[in-house]
Protein backbone atom coordinates (compact mmCIF):
# COMPACT_ATOMS: atom_id res chain seq x y z
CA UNK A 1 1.87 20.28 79.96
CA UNK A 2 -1.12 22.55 80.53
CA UNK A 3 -4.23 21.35 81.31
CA UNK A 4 -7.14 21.28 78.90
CA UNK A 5 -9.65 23.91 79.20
CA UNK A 6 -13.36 22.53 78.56
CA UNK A 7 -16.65 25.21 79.00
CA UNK A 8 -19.72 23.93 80.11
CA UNK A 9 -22.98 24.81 77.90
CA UNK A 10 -23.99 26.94 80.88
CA UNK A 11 -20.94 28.58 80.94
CA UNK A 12 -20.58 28.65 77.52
CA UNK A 13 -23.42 30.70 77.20
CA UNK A 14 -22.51 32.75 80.46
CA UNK A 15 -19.06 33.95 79.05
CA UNK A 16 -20.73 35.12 75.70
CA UNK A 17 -23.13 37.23 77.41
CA UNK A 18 -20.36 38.68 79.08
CA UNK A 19 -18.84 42.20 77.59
CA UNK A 20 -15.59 41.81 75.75
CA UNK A 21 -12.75 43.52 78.12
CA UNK A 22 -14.07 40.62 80.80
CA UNK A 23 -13.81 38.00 78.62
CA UNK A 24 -10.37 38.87 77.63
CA UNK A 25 -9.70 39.29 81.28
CA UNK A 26 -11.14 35.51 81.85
CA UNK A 27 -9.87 34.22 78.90
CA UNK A 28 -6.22 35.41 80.70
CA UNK A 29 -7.17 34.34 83.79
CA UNK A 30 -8.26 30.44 81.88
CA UNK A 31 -4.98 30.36 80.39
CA UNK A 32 -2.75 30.86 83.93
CA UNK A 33 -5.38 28.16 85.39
CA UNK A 34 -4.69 25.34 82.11
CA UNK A 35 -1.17 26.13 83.90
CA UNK A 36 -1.28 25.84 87.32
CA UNK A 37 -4.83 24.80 88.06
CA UNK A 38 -4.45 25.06 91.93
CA UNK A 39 -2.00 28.00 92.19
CA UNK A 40 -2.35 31.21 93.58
CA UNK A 41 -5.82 32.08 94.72
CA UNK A 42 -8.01 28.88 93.70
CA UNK A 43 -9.87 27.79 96.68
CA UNK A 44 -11.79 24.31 96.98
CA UNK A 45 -15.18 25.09 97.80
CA UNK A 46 -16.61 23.59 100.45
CA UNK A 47 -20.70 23.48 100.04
CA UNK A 48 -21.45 19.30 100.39
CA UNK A 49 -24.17 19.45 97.83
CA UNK A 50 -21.25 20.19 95.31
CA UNK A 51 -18.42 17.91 95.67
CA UNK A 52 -15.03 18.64 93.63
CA UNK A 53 -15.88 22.38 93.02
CA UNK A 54 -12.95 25.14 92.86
CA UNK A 55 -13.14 28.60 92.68
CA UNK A 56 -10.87 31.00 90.75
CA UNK A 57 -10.79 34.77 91.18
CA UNK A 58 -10.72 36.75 87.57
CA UNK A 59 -10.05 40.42 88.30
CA UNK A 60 -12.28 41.53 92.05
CA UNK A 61 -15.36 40.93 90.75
CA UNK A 62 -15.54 37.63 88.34
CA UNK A 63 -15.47 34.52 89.66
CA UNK A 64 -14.58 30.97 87.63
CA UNK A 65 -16.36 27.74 89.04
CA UNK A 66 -14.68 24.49 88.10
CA UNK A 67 -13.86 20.79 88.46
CA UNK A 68 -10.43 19.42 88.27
CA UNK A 69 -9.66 16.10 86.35
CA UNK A 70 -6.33 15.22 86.80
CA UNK A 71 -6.14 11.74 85.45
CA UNK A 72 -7.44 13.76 81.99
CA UNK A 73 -5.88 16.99 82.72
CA UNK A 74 -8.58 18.70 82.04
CA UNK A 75 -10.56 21.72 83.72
CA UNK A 76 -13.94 21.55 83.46
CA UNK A 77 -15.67 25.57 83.45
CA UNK A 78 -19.15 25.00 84.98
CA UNK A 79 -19.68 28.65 85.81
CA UNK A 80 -18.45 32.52 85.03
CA UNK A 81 -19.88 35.83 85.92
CA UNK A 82 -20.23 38.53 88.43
CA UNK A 83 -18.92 37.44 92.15
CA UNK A 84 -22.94 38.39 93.66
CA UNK A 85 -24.40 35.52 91.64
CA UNK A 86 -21.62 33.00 92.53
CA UNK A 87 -22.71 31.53 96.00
């Protein structure tokens, strides 16, 4: 059973700004992650001021920030955009 996809306002509002052909290429991307939400190139990230925070590639240049719930199944987004304004 896939996991449940859940945007953050931030996020929210960062994947609107966003132009269209990335945001289908995210909302792709979203989908294979509601699947398999640490397959393939998700990496934990390892900064200690932000515990529980994974990192998805979408396409080279888009990066997706987010927390895993398991005991929910849920993925919560709490950041999208261009790779240079992820770290």
């Amino acid at each position: 059973m896939p996991y449940t996809i859940i945007l953050s306002k931030d996020a929210e509002r960062q994947f609107d700004d966003l132009p269209w052909v990335v945001r289908n290429r995210l909302e792709r991307r979203l989908d294979q992650l509601a699947r398999a939400p640490r397959g393939g190139d998700v990496v934990r990230l390892t900064d200690p001021g932000a515990p529980g925070l994974h990192r998805a590639k979408a396409g080279r240049a888009y990066r997706i920030v987010f927390t895993i719930d398991d005991a929910r199944e849920e993925l919560l987004i709490v950041w999208v955009g261009y790779r240079r304004d992820a770290y």
